[in-house]
PDB file of N, CA and C in Angstrom:
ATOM      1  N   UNK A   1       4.398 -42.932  -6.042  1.00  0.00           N
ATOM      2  CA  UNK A   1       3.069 -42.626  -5.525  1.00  0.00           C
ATOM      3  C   UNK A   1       2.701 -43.543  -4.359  1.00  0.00           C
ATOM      4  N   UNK A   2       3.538 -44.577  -4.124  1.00  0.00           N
ATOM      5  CA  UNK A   2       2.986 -45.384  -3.127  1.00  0.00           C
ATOM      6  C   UNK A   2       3.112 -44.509  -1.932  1.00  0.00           C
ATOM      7  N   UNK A   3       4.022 -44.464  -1.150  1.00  0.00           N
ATOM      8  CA  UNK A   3       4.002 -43.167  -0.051  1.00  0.00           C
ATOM      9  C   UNK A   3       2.542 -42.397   0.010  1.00  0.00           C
ATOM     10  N   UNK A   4       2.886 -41.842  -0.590  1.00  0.00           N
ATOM     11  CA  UNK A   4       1.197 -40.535  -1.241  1.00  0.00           C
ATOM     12  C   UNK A   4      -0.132 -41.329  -1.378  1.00  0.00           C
ATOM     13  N   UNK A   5       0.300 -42.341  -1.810  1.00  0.00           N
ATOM     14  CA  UNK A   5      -1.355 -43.494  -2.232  1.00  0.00           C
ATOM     15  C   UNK A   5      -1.634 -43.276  -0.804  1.00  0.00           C
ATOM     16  N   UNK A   6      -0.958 -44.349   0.298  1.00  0.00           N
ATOM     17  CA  UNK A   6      -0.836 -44.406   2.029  1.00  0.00           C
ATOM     18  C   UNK A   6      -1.716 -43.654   2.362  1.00  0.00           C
ATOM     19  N   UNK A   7      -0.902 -42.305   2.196  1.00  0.00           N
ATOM     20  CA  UNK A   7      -1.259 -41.036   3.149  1.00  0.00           C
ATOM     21  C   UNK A   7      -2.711 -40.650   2.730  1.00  0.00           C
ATOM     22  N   UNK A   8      -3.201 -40.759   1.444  1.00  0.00           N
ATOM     23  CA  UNK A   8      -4.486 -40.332   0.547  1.00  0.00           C
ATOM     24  C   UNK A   8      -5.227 -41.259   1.002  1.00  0.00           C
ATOM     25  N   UNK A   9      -4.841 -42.780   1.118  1.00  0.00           N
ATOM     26  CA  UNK A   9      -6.048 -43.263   1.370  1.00  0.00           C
ATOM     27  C   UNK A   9      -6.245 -43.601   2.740  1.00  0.00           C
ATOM     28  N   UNK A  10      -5.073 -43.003   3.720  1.00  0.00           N
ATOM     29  CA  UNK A  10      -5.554 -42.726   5.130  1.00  0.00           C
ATOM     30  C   UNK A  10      -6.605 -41.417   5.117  1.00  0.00           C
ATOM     31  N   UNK A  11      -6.636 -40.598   4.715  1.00  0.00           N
ATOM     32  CA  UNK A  11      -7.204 -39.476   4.420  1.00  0.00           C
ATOM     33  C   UNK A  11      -8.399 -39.732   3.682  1.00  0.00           C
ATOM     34  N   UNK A  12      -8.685 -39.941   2.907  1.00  0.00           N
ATOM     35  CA  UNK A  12      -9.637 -40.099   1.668  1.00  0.00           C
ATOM     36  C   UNK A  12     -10.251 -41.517   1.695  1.00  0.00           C
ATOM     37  N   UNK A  13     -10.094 -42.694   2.121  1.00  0.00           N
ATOM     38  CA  UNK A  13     -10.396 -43.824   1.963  1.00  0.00           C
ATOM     39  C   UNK A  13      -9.537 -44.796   1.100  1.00  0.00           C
ATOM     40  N   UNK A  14     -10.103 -45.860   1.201  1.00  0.00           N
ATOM     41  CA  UNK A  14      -9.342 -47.078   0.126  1.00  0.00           C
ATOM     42  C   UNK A  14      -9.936 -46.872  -1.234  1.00  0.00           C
ATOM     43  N   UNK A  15      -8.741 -46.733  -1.818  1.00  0.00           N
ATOM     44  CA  UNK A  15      -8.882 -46.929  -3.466  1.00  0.00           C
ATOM     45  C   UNK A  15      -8.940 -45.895  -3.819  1.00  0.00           C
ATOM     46  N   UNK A  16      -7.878 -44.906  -3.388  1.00  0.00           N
ATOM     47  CA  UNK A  16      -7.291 -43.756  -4.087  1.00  0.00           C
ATOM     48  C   UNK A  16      -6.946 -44.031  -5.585  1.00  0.00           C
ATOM     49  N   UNK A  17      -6.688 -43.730  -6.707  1.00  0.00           N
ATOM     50  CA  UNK A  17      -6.396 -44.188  -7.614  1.00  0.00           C
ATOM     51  C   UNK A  17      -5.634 -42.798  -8.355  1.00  0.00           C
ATOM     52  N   UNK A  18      -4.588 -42.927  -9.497  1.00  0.00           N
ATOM     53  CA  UNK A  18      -4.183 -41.749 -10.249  1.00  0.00           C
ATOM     54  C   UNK A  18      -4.214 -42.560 -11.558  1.00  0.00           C
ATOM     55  N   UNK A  19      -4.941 -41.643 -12.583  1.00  0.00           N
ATOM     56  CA  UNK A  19      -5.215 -41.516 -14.147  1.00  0.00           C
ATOM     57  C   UNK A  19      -4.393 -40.577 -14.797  1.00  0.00           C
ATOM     58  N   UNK A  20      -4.355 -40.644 -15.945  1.00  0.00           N
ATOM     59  CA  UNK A  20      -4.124 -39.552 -17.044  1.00  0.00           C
ATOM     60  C   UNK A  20      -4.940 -39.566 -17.615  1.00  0.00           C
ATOM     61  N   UNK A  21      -5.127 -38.015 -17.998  1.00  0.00           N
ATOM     62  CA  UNK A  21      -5.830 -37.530 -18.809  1.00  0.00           C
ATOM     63  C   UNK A  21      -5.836 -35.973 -19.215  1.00  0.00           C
ATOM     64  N   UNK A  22      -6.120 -36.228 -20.656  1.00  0.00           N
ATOM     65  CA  UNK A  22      -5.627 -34.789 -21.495  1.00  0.00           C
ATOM     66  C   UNK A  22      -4.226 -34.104 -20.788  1.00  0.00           C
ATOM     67  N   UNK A  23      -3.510 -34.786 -20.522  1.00  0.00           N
ATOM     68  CA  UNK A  23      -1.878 -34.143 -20.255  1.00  0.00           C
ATOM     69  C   UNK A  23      -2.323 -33.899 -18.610  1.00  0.00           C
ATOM     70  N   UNK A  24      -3.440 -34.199 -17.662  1.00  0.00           N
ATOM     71  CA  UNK A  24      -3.369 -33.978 -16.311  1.00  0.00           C
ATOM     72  C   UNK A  24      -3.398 -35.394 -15.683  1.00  0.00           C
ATOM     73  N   UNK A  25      -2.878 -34.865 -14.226  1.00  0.00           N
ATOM     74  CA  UNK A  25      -2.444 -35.840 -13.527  1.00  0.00           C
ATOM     75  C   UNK A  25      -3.692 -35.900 -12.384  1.00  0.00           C
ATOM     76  N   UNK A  26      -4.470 -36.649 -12.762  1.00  0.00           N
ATOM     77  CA  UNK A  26      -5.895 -36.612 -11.699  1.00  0.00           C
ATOM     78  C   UNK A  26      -5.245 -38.222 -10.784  1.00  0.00           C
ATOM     79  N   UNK A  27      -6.193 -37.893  -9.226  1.00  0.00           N
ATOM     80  CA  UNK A  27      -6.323 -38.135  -8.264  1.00  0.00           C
ATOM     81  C   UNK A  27      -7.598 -38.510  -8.056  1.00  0.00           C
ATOM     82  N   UNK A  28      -7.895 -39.858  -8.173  1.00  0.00           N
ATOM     83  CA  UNK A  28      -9.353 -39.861  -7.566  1.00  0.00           C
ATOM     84  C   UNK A  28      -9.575 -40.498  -6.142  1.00  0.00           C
ATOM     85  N   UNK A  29     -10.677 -39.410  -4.959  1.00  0.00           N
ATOM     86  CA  UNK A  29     -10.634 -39.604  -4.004  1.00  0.00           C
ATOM     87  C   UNK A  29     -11.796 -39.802  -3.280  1.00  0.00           C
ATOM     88  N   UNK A  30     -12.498 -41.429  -2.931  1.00  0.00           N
ATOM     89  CA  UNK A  30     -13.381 -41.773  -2.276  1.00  0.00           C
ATOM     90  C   UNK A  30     -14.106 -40.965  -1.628  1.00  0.00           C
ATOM     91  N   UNK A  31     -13.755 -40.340  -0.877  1.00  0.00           N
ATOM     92  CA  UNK A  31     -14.430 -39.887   0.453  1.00  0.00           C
ATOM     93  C   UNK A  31     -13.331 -38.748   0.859  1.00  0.00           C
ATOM     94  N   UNK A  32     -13.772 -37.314   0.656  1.00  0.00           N
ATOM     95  CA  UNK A  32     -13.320 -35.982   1.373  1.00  0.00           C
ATOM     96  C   UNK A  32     -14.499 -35.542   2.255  1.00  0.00           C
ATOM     97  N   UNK A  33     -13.818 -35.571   3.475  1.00  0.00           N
ATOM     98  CA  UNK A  33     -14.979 -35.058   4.645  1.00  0.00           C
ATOM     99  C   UNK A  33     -15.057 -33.120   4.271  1.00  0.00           C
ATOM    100  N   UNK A  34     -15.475 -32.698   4.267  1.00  0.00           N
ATOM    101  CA  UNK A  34     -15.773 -31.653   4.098  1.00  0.00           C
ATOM    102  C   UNK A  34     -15.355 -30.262   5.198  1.00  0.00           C
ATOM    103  N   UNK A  35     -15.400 -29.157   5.919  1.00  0.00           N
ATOM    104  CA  UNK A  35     -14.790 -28.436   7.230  1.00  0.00           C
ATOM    105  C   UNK A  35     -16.063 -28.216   7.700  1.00  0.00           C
ATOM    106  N   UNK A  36     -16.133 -28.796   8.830  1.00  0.00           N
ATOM    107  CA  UNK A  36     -17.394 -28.349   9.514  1.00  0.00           C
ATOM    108  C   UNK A  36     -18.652 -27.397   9.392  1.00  0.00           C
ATOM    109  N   UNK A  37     -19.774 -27.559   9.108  1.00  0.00           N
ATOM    110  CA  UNK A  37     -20.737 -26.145   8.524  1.00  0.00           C
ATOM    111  C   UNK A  37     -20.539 -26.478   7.120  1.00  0.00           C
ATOM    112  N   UNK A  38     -20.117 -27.181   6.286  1.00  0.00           N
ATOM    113  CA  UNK A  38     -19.865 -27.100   4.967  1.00  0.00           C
ATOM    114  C   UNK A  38     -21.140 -27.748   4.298  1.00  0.00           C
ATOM    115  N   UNK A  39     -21.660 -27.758   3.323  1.00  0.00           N
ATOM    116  CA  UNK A  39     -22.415 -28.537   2.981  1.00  0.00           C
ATOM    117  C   UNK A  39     -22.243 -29.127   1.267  1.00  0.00           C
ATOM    118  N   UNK A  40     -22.131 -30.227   0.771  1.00  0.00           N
ATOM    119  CA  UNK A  40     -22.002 -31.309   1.135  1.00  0.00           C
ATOM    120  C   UNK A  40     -21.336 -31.691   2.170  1.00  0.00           C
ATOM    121  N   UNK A  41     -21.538 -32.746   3.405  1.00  0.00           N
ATOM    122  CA  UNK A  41     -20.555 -33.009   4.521  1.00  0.00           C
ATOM    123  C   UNK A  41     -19.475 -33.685   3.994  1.00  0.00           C
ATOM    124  N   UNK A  42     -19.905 -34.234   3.019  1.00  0.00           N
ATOM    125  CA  UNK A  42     -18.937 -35.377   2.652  1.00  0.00           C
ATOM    126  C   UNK A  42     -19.024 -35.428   1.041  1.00  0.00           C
ATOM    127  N   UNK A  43     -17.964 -36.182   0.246  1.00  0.00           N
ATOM    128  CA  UNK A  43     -18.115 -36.095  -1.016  1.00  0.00           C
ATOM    129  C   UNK A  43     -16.751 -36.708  -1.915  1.00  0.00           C
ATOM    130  N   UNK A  44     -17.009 -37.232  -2.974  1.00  0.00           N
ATOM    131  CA  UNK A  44     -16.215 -37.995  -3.700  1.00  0.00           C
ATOM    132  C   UNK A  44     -15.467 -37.066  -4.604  1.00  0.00           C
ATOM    133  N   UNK A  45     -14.106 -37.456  -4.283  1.00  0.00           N
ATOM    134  CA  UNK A  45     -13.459 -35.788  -5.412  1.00  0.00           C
ATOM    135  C   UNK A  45     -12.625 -36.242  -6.265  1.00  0.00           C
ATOM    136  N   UNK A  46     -11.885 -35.614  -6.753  1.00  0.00           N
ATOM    137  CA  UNK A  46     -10.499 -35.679  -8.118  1.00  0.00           C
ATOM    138  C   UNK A  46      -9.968 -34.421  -8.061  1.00  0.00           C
ATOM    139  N   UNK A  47      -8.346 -34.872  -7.335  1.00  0.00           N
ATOM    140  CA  UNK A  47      -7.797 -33.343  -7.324  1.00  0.00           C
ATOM    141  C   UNK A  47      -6.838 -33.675  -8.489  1.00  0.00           C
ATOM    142  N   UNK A  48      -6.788 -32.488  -8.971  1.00  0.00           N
ATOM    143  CA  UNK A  48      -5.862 -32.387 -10.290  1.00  0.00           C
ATOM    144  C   UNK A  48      -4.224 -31.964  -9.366  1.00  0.00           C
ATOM    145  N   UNK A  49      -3.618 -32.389 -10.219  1.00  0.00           N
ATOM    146  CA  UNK A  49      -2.306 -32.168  -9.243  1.00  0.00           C
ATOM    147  C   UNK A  49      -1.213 -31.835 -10.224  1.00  0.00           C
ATOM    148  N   UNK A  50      -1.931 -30.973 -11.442  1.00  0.00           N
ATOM    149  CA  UNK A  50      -1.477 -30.074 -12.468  1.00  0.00           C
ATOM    150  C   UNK A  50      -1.893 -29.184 -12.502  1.00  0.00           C
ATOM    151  N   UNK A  51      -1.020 -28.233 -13.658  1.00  0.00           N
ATOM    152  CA  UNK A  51      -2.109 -27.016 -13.824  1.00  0.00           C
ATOM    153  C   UNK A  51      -3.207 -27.261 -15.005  1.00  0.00           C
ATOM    154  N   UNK A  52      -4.333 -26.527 -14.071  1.00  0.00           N
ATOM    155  CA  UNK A  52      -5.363 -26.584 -15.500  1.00  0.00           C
ATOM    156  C   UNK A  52      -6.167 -25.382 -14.688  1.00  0.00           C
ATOM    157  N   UNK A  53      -6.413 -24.730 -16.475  1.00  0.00           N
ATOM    158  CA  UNK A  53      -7.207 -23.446 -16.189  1.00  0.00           C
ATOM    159  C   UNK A  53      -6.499 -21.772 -15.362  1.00  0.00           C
ATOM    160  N   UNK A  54      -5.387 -21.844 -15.372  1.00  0.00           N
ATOM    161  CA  UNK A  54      -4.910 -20.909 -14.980  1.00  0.00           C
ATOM    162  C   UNK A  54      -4.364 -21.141 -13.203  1.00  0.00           C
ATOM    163  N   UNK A  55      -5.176 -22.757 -12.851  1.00  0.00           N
ATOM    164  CA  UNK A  55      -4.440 -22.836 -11.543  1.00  0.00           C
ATOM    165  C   UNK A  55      -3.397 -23.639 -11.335  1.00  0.00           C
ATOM    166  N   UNK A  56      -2.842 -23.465 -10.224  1.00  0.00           N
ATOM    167  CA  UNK A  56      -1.291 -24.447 -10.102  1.00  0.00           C
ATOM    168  C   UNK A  56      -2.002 -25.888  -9.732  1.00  0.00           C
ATOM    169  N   UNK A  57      -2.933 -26.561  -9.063  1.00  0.00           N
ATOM    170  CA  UNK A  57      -3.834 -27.776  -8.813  1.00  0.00           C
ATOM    171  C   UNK A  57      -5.137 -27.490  -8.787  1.00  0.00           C
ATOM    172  N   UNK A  58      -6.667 -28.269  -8.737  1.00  0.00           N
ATOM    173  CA  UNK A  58      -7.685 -27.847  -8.388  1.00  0.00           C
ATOM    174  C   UNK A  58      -8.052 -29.533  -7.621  1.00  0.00           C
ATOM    175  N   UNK A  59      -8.865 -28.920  -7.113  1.00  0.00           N
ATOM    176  CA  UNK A  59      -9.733 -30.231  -6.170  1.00  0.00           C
ATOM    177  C   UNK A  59     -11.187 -30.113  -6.386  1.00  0.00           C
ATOM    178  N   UNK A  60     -11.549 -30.993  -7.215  1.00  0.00           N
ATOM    179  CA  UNK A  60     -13.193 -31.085  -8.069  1.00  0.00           C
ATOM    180  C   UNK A  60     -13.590 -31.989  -6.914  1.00  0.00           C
ATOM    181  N   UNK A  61     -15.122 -31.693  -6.417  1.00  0.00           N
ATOM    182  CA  UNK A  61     -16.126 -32.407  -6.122  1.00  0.00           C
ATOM    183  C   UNK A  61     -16.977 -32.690  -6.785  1.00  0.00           C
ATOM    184  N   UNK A  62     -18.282 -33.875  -6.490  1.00  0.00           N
ATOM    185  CA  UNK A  62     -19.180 -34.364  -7.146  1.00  0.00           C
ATOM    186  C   UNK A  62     -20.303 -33.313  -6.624  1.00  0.00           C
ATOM    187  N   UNK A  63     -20.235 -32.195  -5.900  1.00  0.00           N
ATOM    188  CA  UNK A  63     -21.301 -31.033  -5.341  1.00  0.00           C
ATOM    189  C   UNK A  63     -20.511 -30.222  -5.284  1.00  0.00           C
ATOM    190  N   UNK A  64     -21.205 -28.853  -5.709  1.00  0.00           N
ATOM    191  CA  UNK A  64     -20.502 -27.535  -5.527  1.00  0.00           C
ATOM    192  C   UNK A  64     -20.545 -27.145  -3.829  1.00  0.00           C
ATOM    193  N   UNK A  65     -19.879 -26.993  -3.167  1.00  0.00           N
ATOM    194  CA  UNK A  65     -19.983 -26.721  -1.960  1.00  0.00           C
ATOM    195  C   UNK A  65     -20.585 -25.304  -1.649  1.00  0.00           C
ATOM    196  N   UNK A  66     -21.386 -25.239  -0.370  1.00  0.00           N
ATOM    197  CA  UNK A  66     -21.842 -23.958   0.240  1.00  0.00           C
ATOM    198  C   UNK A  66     -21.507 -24.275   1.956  1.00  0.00           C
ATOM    199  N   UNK A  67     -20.462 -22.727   1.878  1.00  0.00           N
ATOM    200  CA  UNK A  67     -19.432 -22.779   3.180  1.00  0.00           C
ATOM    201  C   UNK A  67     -20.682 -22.577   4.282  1.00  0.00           C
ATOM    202  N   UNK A  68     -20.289 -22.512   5.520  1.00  0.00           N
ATOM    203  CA  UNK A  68     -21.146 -22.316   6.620  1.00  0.00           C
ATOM    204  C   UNK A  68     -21.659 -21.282   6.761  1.00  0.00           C
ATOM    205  N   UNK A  69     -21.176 -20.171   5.922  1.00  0.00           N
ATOM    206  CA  UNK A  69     -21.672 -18.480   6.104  1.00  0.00           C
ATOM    207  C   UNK A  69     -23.134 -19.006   4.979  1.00  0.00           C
ATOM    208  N   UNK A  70     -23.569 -20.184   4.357  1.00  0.00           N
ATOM    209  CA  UNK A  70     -24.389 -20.150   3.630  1.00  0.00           C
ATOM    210  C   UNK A  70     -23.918 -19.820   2.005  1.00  0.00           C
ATOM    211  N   UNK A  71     -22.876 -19.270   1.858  1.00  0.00           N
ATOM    212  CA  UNK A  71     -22.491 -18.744   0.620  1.00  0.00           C
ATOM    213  C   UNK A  71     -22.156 -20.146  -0.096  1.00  0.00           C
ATOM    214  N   UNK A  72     -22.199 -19.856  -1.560  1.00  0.00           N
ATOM    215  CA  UNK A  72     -21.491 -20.867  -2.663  1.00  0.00           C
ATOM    216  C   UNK A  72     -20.410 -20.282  -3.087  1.00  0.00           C
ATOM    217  N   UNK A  73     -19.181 -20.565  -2.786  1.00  0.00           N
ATOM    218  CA  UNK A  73     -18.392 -19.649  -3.455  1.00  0.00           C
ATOM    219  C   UNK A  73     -18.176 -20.024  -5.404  1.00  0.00           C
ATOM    220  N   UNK A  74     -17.386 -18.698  -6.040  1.00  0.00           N
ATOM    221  CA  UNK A  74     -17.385 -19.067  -7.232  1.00  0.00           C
ATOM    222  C   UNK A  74     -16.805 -20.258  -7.712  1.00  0.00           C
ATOM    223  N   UNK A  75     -17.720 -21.138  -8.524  1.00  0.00           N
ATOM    224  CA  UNK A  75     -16.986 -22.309  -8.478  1.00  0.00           C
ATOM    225  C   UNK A  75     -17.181 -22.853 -10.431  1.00  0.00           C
ATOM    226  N   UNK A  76     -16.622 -23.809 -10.983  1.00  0.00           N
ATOM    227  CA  UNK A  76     -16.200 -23.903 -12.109  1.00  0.00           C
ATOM    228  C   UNK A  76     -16.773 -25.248 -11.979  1.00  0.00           C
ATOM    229  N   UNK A  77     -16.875 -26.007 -13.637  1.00  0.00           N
ATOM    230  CA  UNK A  77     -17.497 -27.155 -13.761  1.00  0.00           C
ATOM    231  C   UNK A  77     -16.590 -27.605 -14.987  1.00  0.00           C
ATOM    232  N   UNK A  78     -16.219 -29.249 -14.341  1.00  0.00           N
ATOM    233  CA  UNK A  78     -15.217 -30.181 -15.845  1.00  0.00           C
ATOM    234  C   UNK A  78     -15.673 -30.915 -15.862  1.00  0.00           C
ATOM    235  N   UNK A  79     -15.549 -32.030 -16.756  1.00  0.00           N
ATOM    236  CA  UNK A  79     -15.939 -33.388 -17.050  1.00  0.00           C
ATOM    237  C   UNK A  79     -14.485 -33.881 -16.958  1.00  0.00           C
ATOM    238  N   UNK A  80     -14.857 -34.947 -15.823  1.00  0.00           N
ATOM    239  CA  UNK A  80     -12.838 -35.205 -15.386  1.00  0.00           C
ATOM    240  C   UNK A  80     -13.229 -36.817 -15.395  1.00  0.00           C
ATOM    241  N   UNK A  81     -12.391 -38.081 -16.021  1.00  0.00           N
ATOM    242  CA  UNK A  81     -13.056 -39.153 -15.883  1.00  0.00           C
ATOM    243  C   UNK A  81     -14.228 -39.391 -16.146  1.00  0.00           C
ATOM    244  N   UNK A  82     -15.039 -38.953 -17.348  1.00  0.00           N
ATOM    245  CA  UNK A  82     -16.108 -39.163 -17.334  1.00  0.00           C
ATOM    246  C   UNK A  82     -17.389 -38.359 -16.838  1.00  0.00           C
ATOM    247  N   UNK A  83     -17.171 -37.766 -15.556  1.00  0.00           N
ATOM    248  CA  UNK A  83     -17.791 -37.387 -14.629  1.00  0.00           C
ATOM    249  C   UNK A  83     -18.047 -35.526 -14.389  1.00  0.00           C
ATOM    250  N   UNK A  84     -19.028 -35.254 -14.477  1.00  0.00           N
ATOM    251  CA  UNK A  84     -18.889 -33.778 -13.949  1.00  0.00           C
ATOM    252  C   UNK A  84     -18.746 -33.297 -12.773  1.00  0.00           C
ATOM    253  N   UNK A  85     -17.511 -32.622 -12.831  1.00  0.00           N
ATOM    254  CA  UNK A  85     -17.067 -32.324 -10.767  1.00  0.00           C
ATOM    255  C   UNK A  85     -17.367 -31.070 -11.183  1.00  0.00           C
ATOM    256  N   UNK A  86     -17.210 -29.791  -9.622  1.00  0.00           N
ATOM    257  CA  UNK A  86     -17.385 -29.062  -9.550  1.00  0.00           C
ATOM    258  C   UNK A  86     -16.195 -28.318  -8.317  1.00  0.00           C
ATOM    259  N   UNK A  87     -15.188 -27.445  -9.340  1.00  0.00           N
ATOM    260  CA  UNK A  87     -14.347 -26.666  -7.910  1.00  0.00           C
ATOM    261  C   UNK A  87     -14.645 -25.115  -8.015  1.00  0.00           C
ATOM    262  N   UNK A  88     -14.182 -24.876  -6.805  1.00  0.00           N
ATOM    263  CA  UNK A  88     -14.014 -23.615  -6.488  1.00  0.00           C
ATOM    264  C   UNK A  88     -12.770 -22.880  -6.505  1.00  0.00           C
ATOM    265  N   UNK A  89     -13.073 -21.620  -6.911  1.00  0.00           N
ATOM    266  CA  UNK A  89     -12.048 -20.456  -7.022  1.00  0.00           C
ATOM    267  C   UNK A  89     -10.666 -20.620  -6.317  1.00  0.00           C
ATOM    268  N   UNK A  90      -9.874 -21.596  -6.018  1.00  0.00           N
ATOM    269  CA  UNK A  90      -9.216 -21.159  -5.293  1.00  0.00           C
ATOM    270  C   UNK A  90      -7.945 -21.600  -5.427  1.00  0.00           C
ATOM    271  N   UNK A  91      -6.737 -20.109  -5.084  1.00  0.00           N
ATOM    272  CA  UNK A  91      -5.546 -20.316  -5.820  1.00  0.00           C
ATOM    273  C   UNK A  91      -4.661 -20.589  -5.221  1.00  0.00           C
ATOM    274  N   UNK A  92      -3.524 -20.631  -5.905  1.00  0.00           N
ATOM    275  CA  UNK A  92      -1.988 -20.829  -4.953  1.00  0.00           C
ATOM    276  C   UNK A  92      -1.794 -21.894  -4.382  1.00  0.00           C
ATOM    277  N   UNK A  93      -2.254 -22.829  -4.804  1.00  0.00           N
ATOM    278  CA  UNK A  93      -2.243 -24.239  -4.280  1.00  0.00           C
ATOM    279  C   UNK A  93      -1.044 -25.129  -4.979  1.00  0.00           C
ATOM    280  N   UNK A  94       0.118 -24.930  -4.907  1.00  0.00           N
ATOM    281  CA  UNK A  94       1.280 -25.694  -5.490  1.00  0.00           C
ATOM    282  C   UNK A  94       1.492 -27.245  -5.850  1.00  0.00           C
ATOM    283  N   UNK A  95       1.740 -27.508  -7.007  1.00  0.00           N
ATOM    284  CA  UNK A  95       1.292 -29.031  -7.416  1.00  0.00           C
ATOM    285  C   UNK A  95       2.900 -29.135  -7.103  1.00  0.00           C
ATOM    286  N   UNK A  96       3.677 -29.094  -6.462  1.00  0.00           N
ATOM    287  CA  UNK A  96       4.739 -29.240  -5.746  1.00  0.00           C
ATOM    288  C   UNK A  96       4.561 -30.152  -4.481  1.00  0.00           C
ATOM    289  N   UNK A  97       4.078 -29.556  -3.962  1.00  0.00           N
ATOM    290  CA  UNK A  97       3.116 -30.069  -2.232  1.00  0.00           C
ATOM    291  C   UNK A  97       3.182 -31.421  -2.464  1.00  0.00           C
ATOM    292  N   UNK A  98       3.455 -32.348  -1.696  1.00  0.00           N
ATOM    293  CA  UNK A  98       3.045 -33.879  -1.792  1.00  0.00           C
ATOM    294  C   UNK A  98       1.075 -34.146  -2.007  1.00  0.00           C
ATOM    295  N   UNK A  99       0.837 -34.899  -2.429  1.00  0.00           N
ATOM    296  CA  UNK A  99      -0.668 -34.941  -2.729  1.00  0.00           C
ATOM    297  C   UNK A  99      -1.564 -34.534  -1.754  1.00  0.00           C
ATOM    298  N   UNK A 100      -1.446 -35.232  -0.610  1.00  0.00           N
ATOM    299  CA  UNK A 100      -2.322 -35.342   0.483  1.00  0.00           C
ATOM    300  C   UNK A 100      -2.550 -33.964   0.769  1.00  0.00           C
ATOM    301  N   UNK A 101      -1.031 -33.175   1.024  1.00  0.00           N
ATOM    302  CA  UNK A 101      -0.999 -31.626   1.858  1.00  0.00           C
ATOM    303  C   UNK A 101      -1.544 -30.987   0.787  1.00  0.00           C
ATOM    304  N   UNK A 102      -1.708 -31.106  -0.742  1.00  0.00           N
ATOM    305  CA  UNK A 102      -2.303 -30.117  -1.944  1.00  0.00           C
ATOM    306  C   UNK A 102      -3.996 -30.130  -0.932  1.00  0.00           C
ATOM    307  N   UNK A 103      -4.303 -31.417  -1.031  1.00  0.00           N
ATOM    308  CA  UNK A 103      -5.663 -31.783  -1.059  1.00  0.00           C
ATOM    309  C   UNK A 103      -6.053 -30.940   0.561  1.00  0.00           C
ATOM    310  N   UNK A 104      -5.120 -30.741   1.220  1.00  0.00           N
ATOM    311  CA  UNK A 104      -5.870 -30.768   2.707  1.00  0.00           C
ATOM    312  C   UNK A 104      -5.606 -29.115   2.853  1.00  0.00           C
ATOM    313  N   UNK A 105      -4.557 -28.562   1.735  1.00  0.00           N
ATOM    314  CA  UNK A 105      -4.530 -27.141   1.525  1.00  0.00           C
ATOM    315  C   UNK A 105      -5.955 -26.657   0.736  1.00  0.00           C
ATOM    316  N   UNK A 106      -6.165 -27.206   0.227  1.00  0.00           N
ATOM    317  CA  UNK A 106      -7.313 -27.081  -0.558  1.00  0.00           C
ATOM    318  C   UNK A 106      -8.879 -26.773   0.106  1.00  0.00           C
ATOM    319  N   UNK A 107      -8.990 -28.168   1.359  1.00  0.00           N
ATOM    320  CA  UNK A 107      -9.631 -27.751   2.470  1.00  0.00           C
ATOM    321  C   UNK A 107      -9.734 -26.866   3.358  1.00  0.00           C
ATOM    322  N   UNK A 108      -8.720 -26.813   3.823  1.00  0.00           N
ATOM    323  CA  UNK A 108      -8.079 -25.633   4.366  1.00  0.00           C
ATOM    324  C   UNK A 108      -8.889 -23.916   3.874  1.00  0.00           C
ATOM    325  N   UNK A 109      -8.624 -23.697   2.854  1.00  0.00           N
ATOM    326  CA  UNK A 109      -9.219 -22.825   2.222  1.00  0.00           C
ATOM    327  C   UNK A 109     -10.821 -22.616   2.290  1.00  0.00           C
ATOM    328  N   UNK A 110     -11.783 -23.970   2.078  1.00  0.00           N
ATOM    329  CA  UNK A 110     -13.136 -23.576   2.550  1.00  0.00           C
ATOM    330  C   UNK A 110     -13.559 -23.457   4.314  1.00  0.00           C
ATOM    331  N   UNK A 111     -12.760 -24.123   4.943  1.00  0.00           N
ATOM    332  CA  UNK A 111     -12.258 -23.862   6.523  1.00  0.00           C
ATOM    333  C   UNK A 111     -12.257 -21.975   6.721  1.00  0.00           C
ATOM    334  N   UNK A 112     -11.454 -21.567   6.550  1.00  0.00           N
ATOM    335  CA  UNK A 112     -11.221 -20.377   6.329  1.00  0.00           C
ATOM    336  C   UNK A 112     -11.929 -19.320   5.523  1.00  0.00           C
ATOM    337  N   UNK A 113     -12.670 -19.784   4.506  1.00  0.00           N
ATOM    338  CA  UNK A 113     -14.310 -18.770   4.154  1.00  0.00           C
ATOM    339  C   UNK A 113     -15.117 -19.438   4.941  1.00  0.00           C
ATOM    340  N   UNK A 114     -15.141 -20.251   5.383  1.00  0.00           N
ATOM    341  CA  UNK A 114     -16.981 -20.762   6.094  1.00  0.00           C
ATOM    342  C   UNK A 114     -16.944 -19.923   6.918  1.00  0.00           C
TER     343      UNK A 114
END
């Protein structure tokens, strides 16, 4: 993970960190800037970089996001670390991917509905 820590906390800030829990492999990440028009702009996340719930990874925020079209897309609620995040619908995200590219595929995706 050191490699991946690097790249995450060039991306995400200092003090990326990875936990276990309930058999997943969480990611916790300071600071995800959000895709332009997004609202939260910014926000503290935990991408799962397992499957849970029927997806191949998910990327929880501490706010449900609403893309720039104004919409919320459908989004789901865990208690991950303690904490209640909030992700959105979105699939095909391969926990294969090195961390950083899961997480920035992930972005990617509200980029592309806003």
């Amino acid at each position: 993970m050191d490699d991946e820590r690097r790249a995450c906390e060039k991306l995400f800030g200092e003090g990326v960190s990875e936990y276990q829990e309930r058999g997943l492999r969480l990611i916790t990440l300071p600071l995800v800037m959000l895709p332009a028009g997004c609202e939260p702009v910014q926000s503290s996340g935990i991408y799962v970089a397992s499957p849970l719930g029927g997806y191949q990874t998910r990327l929880f925020l501490e706010k449900p996001v609403r893309l720039k079209s104004g919409v919320t897309p459908p989004i789901t609620a865990e208690v991950l670390l303690g904490r209640t995040m909030y992700a959105a619908s979105i699939q095909d995200v391969p926990a294969t991917l090195p961390v950083h590219q899961g997480i920035l595929a992930h972005l990617a995706r509200y980029e592309k509905a806003a």
